[in-house]
C-alpha atoms as a PDB file:
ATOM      1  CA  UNK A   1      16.228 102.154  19.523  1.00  0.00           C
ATOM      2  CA  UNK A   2      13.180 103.054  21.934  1.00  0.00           C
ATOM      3  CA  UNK A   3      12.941  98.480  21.875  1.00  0.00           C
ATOM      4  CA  UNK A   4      16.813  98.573  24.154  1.00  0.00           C
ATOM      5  CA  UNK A   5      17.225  99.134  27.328  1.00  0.00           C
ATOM      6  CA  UNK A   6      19.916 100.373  28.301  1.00  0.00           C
ATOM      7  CA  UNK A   7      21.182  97.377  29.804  1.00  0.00           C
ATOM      8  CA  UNK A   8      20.708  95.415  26.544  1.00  0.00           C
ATOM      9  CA  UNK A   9      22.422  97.800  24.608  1.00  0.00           C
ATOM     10  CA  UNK A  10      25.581  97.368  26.936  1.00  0.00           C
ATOM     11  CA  UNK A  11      25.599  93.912  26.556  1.00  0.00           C
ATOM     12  CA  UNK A  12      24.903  94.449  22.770  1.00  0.00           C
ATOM     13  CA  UNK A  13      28.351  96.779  22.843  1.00  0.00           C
ATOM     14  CA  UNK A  14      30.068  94.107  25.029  1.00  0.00           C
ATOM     15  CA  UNK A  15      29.425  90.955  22.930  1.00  0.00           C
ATOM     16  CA  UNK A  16      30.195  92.905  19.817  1.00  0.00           C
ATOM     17  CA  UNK A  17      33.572  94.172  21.334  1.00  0.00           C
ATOM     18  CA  UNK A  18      34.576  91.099  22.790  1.00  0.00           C
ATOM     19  CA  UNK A  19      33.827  89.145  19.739  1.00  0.00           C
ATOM     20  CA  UNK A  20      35.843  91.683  18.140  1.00  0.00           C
ATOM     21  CA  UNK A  21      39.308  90.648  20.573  1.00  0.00           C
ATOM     22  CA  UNK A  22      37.996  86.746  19.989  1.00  0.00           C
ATOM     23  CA  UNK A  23      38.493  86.996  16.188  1.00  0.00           C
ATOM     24  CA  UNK A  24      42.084  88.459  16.606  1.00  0.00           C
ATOM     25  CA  UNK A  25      43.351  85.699  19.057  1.00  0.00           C
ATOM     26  CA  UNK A  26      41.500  83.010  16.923  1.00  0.00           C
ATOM     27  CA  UNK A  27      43.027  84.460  14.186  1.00  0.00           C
ATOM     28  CA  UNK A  28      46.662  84.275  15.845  1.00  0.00           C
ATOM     29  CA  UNK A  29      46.059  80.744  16.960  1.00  0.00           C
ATOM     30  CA  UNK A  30      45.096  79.924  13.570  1.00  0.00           C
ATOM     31  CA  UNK A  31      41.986  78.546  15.169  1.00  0.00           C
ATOM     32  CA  UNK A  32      39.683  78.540  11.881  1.00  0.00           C
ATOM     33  CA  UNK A  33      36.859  76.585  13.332  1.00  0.00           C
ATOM     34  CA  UNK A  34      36.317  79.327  15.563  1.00  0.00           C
ATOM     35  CA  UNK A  35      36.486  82.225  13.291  1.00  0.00           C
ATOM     36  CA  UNK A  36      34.373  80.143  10.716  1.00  0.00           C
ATOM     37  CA  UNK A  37      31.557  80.565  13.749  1.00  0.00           C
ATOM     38  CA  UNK A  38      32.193  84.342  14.227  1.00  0.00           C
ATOM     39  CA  UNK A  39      30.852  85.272  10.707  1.00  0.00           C
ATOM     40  CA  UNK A  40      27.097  84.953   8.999  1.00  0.00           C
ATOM     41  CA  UNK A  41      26.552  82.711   6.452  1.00  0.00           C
ATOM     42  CA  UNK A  42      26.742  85.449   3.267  1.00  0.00           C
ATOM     43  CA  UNK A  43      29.517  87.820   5.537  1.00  0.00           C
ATOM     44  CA  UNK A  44      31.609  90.552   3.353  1.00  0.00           C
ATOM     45  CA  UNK A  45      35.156  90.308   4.609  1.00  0.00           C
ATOM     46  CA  UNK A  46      38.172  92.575   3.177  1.00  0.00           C
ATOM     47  CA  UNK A  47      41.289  92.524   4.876  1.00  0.00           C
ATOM     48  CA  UNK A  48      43.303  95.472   5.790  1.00  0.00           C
ATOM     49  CA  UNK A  49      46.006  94.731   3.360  1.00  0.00           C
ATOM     50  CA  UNK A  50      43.308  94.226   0.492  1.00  0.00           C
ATOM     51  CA  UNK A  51      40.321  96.545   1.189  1.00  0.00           C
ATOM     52  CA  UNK A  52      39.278  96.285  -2.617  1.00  0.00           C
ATOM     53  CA  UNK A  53      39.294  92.314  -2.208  1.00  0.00           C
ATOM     54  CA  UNK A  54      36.199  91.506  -0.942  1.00  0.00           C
ATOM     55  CA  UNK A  55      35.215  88.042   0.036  1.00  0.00           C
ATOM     56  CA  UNK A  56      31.634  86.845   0.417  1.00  0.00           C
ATOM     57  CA  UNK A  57      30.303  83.841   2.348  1.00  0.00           C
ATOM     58  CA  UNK A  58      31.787  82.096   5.417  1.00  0.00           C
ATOM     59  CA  UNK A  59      33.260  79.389   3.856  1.00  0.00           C
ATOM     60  CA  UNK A  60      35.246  81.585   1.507  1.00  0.00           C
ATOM     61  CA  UNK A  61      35.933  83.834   3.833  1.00  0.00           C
ATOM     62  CA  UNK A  62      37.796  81.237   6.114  1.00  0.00           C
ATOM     63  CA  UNK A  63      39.747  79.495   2.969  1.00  0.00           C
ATOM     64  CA  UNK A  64      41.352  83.000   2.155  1.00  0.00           C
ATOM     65  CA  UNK A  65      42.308  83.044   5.847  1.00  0.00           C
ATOM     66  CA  UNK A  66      43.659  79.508   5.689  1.00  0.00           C
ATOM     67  CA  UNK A  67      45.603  80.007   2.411  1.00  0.00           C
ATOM     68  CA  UNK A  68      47.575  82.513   4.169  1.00  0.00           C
ATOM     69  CA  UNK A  69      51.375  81.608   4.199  1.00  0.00           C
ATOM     70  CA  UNK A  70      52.577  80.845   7.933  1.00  0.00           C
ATOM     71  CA  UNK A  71      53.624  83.211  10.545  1.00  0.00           C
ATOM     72  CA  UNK A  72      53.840  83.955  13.993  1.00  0.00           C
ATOM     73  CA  UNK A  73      51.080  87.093  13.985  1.00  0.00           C
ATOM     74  CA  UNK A  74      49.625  89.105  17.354  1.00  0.00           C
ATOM     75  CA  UNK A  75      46.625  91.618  16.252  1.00  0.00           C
ATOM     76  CA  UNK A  76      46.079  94.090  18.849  1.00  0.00           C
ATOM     77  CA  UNK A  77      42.431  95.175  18.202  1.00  0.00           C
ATOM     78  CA  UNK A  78      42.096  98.854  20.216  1.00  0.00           C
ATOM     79  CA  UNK A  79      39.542 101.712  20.414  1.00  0.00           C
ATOM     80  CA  UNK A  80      36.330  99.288  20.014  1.00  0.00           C
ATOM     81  CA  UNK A  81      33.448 102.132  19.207  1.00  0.00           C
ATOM     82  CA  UNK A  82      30.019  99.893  19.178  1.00  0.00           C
ATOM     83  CA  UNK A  83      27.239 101.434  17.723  1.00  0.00           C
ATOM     84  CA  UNK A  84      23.544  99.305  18.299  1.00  0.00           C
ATOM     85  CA  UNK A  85      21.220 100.161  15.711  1.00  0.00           C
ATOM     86  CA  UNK A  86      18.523  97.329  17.142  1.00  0.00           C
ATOM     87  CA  UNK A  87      18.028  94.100  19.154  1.00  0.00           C
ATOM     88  CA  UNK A  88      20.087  92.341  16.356  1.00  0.00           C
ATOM     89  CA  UNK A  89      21.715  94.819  14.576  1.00  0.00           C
ATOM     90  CA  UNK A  90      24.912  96.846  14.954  1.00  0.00           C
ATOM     91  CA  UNK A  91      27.990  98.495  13.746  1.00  0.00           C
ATOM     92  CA  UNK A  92      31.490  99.070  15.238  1.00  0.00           C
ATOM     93  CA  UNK A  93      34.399 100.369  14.180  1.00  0.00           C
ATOM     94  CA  UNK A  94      38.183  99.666  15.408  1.00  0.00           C
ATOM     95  CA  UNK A  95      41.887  99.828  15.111  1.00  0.00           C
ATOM     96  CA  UNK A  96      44.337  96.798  14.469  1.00  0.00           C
ATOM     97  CA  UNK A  97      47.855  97.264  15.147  1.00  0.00           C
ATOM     98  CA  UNK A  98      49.795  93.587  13.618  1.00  0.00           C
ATOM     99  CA  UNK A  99      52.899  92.674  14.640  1.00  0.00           C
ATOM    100  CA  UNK A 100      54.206  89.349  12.533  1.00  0.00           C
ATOM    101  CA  UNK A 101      57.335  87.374  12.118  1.00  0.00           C
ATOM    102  CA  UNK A 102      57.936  83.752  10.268  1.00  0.00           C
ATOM    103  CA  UNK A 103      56.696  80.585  11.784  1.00  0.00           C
ATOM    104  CA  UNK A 104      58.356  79.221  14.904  1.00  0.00           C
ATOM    105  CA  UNK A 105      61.351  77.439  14.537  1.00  0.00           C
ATOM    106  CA  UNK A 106      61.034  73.728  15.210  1.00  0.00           C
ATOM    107  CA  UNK A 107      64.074  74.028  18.306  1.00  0.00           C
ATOM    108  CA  UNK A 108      61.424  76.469  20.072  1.00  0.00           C
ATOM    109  CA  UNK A 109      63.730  79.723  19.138  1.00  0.00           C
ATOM    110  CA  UNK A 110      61.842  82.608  19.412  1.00  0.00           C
ATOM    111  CA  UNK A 111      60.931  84.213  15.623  1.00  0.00           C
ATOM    112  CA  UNK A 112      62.309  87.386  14.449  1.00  0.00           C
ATOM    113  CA  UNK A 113      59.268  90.177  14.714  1.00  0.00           C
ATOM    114  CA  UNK A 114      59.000  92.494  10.974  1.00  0.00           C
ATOM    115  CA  UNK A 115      60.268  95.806  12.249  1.00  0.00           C
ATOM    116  CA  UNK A 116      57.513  97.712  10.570  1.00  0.00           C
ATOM    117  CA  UNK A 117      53.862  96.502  12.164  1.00  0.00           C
ATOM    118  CA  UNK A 118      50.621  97.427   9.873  1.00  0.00           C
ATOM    119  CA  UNK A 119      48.601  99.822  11.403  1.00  0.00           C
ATOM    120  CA  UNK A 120      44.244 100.086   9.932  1.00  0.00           C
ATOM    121  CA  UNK A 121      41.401  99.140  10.679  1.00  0.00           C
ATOM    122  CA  UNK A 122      38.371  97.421  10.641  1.00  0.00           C
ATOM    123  CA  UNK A 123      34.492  98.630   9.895  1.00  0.00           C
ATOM    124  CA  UNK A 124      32.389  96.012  11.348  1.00  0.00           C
ATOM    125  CA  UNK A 125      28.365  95.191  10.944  1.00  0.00           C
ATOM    126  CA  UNK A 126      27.400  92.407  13.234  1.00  0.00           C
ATOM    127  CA  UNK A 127      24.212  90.717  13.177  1.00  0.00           C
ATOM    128  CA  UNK A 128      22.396  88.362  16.121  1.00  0.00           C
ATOM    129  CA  UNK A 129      22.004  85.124  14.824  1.00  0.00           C
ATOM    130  CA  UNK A 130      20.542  82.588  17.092  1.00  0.00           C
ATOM    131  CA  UNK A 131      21.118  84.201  20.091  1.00  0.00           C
ATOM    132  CA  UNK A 132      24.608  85.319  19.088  1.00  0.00           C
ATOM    133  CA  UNK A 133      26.260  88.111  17.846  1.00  0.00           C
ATOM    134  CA  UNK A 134      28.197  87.385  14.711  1.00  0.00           C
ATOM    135  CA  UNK A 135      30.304  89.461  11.566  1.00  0.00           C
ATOM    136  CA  UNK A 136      28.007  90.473   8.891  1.00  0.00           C
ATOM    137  CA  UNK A 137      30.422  92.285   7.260  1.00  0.00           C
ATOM    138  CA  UNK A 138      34.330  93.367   8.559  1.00  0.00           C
ATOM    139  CA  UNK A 139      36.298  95.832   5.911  1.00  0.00           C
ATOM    140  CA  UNK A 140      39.745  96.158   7.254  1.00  0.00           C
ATOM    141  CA  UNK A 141      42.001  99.118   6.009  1.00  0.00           C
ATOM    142  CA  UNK A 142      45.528 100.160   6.382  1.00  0.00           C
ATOM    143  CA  UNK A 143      46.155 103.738   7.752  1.00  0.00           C
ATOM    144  CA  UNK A 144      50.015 103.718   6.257  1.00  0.00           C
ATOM    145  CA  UNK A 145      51.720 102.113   3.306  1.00  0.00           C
ATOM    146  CA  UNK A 146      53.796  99.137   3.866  1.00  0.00           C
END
């Protein structure tokens, strides 16, 4: 790592982190364009809930995010840990607490939360691509059954 500074390795950590919270409010929104852009062309995804299901390529990736049924979710994405490994390589490694319900109702009523949130998380390479930090590979995990 003698090529960082120390001041582009913090910004490094930072862009990784915060594209890290992006991809669980995107995800929330159901805002696929957006997490279509957070991944590398041939990314490895897995999700917590299917760690042995791994998807390759961005398009796939995003289609097995679409297909999911709907819900009202909220991932809290906590202790970010960036490692950078070089000017456009790095690793991270985080927890993901999800808290989900059904859809909203069409009369605006509030949905009813799941009383049991999933608790895991995620194993992340990131790569810079163009300037930009993206998911090279995110393997989620669940740290209890459901």
């Amino acid at each position: 790592m003698a090529d960082l500074t120390d001041l582009d390795r913090m910004l490094a950590e930072h862009a990784c982190a915060r594209l890290v919270n992006a991809y669980a409010q995107a995800l929330d929104r159901g805002d696929y364009e957006a997490l279509e852009a957070m991944y590398a062309d041939d990314a490895v995804f897995a999700r917590p809930t299917a760690p042995a299901d791994r998807v390759v390529g961005r398009p796939e990736i995003v289609a097995r995010l679409r297909a999911r049924p709907a819900a009202t979710l909220r991932h809290v994405a906590a202790d970010i840990v960036i490692d950078v490994l070089s000017p456009a390589e790095a690793t991270g490694a985080s927890y993901i607490v999800l808290y989900r319900g059904p859809a909203p109702a069409e009369n605006g009523a509030l949905p009813t939360m799941n009383p049991v949130p999933l608790v895991g998380a995620f194993k992340d390479r990131f790569v810079k691509v163009d300037g930009r930090w993206v998911f090279k590979e995110r393997l989620g995990s669940l740290a209890y059954a459901m």
